[in-house]
Protein backbone atom coordinates (compact mmCIF):
# COMPACT_ATOMS: atom_id res chain seq x y z
CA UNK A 1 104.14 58.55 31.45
CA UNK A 2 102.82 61.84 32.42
CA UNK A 3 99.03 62.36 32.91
CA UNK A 4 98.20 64.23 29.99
CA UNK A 5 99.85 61.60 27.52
CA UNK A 6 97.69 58.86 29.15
CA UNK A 7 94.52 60.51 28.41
CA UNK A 8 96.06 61.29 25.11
CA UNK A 9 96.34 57.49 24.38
CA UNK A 10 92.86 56.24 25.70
CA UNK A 11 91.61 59.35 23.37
CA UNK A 12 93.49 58.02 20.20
CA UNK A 13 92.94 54.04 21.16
CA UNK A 14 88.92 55.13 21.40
CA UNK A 15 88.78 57.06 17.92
CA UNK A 16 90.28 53.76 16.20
CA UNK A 17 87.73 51.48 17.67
CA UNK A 18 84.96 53.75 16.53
CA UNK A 19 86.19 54.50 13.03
CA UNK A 20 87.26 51.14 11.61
CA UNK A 21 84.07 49.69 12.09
CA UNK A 22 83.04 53.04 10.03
CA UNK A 23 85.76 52.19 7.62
CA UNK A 24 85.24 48.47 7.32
CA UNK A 25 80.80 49.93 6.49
CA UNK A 26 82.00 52.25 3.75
CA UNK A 27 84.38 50.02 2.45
CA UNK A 28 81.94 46.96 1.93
CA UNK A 29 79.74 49.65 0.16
CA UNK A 30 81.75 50.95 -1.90
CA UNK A 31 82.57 47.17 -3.19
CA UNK A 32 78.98 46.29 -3.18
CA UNK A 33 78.34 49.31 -5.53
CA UNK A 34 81.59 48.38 -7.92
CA UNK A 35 80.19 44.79 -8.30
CA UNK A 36 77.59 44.16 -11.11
CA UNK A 37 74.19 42.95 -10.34
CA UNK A 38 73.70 39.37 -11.94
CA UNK A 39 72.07 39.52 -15.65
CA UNK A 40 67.89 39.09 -15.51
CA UNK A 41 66.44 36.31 -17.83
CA UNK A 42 64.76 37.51 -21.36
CA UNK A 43 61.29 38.51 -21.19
CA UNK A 44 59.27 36.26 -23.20
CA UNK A 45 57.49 37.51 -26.53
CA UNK A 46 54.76 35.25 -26.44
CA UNK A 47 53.59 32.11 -24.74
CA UNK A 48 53.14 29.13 -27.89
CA UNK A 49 53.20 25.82 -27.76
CA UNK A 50 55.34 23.16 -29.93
CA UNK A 51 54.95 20.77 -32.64
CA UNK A 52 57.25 18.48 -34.48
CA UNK A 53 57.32 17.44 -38.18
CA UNK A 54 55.35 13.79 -38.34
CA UNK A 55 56.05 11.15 -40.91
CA UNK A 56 53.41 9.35 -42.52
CA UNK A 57 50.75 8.53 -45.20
CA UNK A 58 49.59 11.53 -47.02
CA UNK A 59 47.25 11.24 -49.24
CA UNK A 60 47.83 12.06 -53.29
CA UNK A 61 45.79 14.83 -54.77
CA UNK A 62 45.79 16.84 -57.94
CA UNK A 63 43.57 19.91 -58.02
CA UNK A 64 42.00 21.08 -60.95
CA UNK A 65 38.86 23.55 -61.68
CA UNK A 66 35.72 23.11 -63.85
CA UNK A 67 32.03 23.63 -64.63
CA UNK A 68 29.27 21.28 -63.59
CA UNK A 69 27.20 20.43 -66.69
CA UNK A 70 24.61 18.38 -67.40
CA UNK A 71 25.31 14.81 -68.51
CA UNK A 72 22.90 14.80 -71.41
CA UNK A 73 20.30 17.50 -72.64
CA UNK A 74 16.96 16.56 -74.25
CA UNK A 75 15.50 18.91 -76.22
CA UNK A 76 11.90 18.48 -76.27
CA UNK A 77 10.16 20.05 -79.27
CA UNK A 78 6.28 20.05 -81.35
CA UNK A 79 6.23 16.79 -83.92
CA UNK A 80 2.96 18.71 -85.32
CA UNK A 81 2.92 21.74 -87.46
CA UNK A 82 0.37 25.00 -87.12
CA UNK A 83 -1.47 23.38 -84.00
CA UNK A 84 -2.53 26.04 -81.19
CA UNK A 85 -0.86 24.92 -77.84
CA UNK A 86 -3.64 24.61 -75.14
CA UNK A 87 -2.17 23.06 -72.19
CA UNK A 88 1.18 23.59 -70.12
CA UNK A 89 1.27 21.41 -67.32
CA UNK A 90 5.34 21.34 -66.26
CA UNK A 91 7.71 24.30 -65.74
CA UNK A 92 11.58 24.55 -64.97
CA UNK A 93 12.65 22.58 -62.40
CA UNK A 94 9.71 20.12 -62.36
CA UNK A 95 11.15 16.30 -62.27
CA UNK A 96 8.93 14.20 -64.40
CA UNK A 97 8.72 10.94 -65.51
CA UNK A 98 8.92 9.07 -68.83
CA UNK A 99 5.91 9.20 -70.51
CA UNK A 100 4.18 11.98 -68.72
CA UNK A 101 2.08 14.46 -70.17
CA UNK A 102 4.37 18.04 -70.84
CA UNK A 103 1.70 19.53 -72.81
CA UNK A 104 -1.46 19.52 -75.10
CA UNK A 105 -2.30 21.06 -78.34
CA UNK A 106 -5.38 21.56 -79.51
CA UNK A 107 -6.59 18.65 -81.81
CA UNK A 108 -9.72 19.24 -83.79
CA UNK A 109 -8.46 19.46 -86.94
CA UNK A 110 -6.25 16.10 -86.29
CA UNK A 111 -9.26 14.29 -85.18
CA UNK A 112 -11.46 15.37 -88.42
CA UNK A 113 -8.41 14.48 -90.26
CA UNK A 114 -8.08 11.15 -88.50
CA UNK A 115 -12.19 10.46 -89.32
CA UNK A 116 -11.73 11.32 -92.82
CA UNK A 117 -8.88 8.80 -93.23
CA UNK A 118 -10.93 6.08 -91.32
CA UNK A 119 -13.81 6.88 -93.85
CA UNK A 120 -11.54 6.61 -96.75
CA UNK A 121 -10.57 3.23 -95.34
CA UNK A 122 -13.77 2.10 -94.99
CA UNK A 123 -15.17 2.87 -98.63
CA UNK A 124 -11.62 1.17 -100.05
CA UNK A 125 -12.63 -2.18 -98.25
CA UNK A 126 -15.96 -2.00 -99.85
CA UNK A 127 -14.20 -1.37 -103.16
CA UNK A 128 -11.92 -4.54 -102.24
CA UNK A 129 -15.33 -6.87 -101.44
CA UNK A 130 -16.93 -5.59 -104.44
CA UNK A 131 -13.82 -6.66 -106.59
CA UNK A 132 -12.90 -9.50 -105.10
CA UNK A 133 -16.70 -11.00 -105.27
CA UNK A 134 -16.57 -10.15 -109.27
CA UNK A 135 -12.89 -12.42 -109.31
CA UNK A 136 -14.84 -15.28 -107.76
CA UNK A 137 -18.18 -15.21 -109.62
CA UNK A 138 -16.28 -15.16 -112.89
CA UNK A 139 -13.51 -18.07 -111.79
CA UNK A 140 -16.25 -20.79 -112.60
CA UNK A 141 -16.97 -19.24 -116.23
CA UNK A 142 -13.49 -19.11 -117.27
CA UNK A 143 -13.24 -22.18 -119.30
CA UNK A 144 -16.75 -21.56 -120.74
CA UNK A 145 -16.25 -19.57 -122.72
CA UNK A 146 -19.07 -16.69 -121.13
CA UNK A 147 -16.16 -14.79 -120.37
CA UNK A 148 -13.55 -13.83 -121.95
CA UNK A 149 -10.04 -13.86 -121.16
CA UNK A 150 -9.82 -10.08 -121.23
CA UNK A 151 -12.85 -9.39 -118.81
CA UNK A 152 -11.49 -11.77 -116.19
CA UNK A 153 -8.26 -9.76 -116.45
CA UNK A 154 -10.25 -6.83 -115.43
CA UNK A 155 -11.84 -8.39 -112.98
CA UNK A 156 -8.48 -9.75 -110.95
CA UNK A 157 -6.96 -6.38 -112.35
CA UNK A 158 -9.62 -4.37 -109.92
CA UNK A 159 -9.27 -6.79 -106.95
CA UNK A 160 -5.77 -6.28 -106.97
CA UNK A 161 -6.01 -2.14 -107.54
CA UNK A 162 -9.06 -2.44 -104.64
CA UNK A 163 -6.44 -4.08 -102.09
CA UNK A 164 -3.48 -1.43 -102.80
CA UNK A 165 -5.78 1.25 -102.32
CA UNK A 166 -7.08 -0.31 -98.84
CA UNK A 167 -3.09 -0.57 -97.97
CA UNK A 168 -2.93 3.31 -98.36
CA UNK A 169 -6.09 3.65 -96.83
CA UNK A 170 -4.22 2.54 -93.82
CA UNK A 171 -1.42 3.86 -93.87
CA UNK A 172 -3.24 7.44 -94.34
CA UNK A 173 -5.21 6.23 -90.89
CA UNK A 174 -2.10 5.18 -89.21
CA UNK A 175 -0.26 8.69 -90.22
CA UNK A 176 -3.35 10.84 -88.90
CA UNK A 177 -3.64 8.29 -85.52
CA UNK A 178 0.18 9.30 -85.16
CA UNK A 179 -0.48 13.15 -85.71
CA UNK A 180 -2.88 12.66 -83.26
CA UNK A 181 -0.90 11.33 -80.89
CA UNK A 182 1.39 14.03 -81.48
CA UNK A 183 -1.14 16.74 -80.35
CA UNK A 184 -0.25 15.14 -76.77
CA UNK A 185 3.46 16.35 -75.94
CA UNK A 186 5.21 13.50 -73.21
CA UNK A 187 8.47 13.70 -71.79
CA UNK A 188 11.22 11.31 -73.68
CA UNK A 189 12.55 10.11 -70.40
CA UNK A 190 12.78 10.89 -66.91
CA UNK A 191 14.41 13.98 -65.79
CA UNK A 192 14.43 17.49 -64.76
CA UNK A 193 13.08 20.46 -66.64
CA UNK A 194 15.93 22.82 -67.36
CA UNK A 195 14.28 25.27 -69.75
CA UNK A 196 10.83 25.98 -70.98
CA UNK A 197 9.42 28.03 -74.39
CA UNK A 198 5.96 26.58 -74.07
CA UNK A 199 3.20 28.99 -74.36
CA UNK A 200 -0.50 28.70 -73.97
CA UNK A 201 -2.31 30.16 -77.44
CA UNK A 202 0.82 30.02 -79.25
CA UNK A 203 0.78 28.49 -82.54
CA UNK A 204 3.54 26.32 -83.03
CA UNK A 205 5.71 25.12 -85.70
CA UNK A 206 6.76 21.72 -86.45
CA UNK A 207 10.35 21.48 -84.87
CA UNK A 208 10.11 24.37 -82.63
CA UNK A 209 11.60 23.12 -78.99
CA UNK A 210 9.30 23.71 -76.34
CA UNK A 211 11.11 22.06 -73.05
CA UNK A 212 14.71 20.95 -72.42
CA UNK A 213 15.45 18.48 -69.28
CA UNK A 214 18.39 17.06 -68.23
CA UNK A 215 17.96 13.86 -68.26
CA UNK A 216 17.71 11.58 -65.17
CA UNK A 217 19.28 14.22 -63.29
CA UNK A 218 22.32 13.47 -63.97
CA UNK A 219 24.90 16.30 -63.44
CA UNK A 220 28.71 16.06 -64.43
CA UNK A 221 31.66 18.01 -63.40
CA UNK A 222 33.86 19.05 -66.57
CA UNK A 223 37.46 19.67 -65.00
CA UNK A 224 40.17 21.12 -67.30
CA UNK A 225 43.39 19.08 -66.23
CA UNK A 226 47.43 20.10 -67.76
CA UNK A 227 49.02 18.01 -70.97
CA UNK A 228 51.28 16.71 -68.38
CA UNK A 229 49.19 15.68 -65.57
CA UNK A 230 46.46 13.47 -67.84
CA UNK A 231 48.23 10.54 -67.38
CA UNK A 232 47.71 10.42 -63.30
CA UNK A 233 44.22 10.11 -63.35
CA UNK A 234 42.43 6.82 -64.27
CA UNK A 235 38.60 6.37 -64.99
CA UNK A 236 37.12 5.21 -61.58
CA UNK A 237 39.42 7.60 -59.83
CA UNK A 238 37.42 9.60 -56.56
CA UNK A 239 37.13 13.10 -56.85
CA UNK A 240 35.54 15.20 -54.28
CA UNK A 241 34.02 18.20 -56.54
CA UNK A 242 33.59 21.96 -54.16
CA UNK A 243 31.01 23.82 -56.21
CA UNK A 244 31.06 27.95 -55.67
CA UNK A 245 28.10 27.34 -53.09
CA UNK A 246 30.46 25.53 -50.73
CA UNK A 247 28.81 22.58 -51.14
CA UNK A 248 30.73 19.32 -51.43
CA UNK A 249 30.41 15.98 -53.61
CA UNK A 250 32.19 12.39 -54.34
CA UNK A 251 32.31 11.91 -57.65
CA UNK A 252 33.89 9.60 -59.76
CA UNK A 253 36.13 10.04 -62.87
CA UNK A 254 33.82 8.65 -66.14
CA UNK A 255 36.27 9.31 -69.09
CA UNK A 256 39.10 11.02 -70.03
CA UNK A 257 38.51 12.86 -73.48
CA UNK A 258 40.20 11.33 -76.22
CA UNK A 259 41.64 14.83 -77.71
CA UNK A 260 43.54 18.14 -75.73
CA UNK A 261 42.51 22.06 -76.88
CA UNK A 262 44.97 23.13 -78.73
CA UNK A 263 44.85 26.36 -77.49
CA UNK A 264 44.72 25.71 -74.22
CA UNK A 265 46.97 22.67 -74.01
CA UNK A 266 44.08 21.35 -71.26
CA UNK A 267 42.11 18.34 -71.64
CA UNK A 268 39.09 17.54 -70.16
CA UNK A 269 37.56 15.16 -67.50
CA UNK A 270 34.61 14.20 -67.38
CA UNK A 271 33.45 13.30 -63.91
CA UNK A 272 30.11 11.53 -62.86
CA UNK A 273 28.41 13.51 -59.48
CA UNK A 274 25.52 12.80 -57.64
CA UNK A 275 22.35 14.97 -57.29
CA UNK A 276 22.50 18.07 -54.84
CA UNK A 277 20.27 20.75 -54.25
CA UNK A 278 22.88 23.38 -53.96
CA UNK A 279 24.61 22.26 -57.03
CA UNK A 280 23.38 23.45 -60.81
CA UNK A 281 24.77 22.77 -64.25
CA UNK A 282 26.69 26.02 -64.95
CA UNK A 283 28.09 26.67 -61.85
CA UNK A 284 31.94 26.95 -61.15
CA UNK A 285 33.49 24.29 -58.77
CA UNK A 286 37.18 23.20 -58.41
CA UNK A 287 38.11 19.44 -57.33
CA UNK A 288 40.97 17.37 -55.98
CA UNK A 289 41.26 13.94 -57.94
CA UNK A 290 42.64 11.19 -55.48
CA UNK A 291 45.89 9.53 -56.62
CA UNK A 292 46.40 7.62 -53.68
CA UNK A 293 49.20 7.88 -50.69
CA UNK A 294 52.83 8.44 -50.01
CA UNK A 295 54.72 8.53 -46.88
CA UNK A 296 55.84 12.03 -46.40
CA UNK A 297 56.78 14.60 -43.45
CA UNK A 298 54.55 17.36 -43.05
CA UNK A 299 53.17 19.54 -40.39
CA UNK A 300 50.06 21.58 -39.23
CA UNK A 301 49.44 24.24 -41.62
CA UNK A 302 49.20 26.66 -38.50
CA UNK A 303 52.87 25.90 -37.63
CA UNK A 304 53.88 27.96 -41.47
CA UNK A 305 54.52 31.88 -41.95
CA UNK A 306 54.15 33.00 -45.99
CA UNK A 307 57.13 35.50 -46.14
CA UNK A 308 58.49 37.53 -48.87
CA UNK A 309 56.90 34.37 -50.90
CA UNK A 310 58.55 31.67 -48.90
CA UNK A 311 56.98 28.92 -46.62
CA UNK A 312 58.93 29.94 -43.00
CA UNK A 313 58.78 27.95 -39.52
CA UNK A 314 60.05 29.13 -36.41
CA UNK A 315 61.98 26.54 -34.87
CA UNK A 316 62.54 26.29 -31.45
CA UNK A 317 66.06 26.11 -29.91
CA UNK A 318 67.46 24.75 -26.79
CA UNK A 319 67.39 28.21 -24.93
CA UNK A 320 64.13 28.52 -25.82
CA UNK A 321 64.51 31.18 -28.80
CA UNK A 322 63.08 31.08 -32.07
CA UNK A 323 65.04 30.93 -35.75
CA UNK A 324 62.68 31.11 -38.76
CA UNK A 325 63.49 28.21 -40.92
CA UNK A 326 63.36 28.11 -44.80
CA UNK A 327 61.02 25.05 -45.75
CA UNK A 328 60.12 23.52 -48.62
CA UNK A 329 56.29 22.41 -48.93
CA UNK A 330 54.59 19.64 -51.41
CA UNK A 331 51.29 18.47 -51.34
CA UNK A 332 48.39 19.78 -49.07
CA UNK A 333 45.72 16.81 -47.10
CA UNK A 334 43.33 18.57 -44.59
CA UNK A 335 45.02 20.37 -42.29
CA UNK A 336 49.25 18.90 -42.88
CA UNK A 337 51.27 20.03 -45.50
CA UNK A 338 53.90 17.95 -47.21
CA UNK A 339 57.41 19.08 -45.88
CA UNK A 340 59.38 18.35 -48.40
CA UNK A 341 63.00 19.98 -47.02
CA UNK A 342 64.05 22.27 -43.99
CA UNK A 343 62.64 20.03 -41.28
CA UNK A 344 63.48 16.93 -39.44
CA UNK A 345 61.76 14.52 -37.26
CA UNK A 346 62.17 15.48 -33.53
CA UNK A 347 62.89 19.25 -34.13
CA UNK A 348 60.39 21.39 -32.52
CA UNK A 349 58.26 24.30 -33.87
CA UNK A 350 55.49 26.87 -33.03
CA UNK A 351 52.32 25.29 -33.64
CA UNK A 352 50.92 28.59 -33.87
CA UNK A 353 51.08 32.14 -33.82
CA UNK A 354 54.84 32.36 -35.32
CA UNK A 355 53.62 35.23 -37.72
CA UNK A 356 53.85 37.31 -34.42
CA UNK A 357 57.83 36.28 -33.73
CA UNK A 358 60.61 37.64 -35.24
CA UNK A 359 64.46 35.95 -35.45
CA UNK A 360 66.03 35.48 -31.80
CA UNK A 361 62.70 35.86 -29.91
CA UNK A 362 62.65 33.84 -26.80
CA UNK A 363 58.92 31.95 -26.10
CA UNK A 364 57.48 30.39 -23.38
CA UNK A 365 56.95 26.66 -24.17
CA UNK A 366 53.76 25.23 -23.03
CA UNK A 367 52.20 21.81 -22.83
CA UNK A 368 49.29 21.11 -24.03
């Protein structure tokens, strides 16, 4: 082998070593570019935490609205007619006592009546001594023959006319000591003044009501309840009453009345509350009667979405993605709601914030 083909070999031999590590370079990038990058894990749509459905006692309630009313009115009114009224001493909202003193009229012309009657009295049991002395002075003579039959006749005849007109003597005393007492208004019974007409100067007319109270205090809540659903509730049954104000009683069921509206198809419960300042006859309030309990599967009301008029939860799957679930919901305690079908025990939901996720959103499950 000549010279020039040597040097034509080490030239060739040279070129290979330096291009196949070239080759092997573009080659490995070429199949690095053809192969597809592994798949990056779903972004979250929102970091909730879980809650499964829980079996137990709920507690049986049947809601119903009403007015509070008082349990009895007294109507308070003048016993004396055409006396001047000259003394108020309650107004609305006063709590008095039985007996007290409401009001005064003025009495002058009860009093003079009241004297006159006491004088009439008087001069009939003089009229009654006089008589009755005549009946015994002329009991001796009667079978001598001094008087006669007729005359003592007369003489028992006037004693007997003197007593009757001593009887209405008193009786016209006892009527004007009555009208006198009258001229003093006091209050029936204890209560609370709900209303007042009275007055001062006015002059009043026998009959004419003056003050009404509601007696003792007593308020009741009046709660219109369905044909069908009379028949659940039982006198003695708790009810906590909610008046418009907010403010919250425990009541207790006092009767059922005996007859349903007939327009209405409602009957009405009558329900015994105590005393609270925020609560006044006439106002609104709704109630829930208690029934008593049933074991039932329910969870947070948080954990629920309202949708197109449905009761939805998002359920959480092994792969960590949501599917809204249908549910069917009964009865309401605090803060659970009766599940009634669409959920089992051990299934986990969103406890909250599943308004925000839509169908085949992946969360981030946290423990709290």
């Amino acid at each position: 082998m000549n010279f020039k083909n040597k040097t034509l070999t080490i030239v060739l031999i040279a070129l290979g070593a330096v291009s196949l590590p070239a080759i092997s370079l573009f080659s490995s990038q070429t199949q690095a570019q053809n192969t597809p990058a592994p798949a990056a894990a779903p972004k979250a749509a929102l970091t909730v935490s879980s809650v499964s459905p829980t079996s137990g006692a709920m507690a049986i309630k049947l809601g119903a609205n009403g007015t509070v009313a008082a349990w009895q009115e007294a109507s308070i009114g003048s016993e004396v007619n055409g006396l001047r009224l000259l003394e108020v001493r309650v107004n609305v909202g006063d709590v008095v006592k039985k007996g007290q003193v409401l009001a005064r009229f003025s009495a002058e012309t009860v009093q003079a009546d009241l004297m006159q009657a006491k004088a009439s009295l008087a001069e009939a049991q003089a009229s009654l001594a006089a008589a009755s002395a005549d009946v015994q002075r002329a009991a001796p003579l009667k079978d001598t023959g001094a008087l006669s039959a007729q005359q003592i006749a007369q003489f028992n005849t006037a004693e007997a006319t003197a007593k009757a007109r001593v009887e209405a003597a008193k009786a016209a005393v006892a009527a004007s000591q009555v009208r006198a007492n009258q001229a003093v208004l006091t209050a029936p019974d204890s209560g609370v003044i709900s209303a007042r007409n009275a007055a001062v100067g006015a002059v009043v007319g026998s009959g004419a009501e003056l003050f009404r109270m509601v007696r003792q205090g007593r308020l009741e809540w009046r709660a219109e309840v369905t044909s069908n659903e009379i028949a659940k509730i039982k006198p003695g049954a708790p009810v906590s009453v909610t008046a418009a104000s907010g403010a919250t009683v425990n009541g207790k069921v006092r009767i059922i009345a005996p007859t349903v509206d007939p327009v209405t198809r409602n009957a009405l419960v009558y329900v015994d509350i105590p005393q609270h300042p925020d609560i006044k006859a006439g106002m609104f309030a709704k109630g829930d009667f208690a029934l008593g309990q049933q074991t039932a599967l329910s969870l947070p009301q948080q954990a629920l979405v309202l949708r197109d008029g449905f009761t939805y939860a998002m359920r959480i799957e092994a792969n960590n993605k949501v599917s809204a679930v249908k549910l069917q919901t009964g009865k309401r305690s605090g803060d659970s709601v009766e599940i009634v079908s669409g959920a089992k025990v051990g299934e986990r939901f969103v406890a909250s914030g599943a308004a925000f996720l839509a169908e085949g959103d992946t969360v981030r499950v946290v423990v709290k």
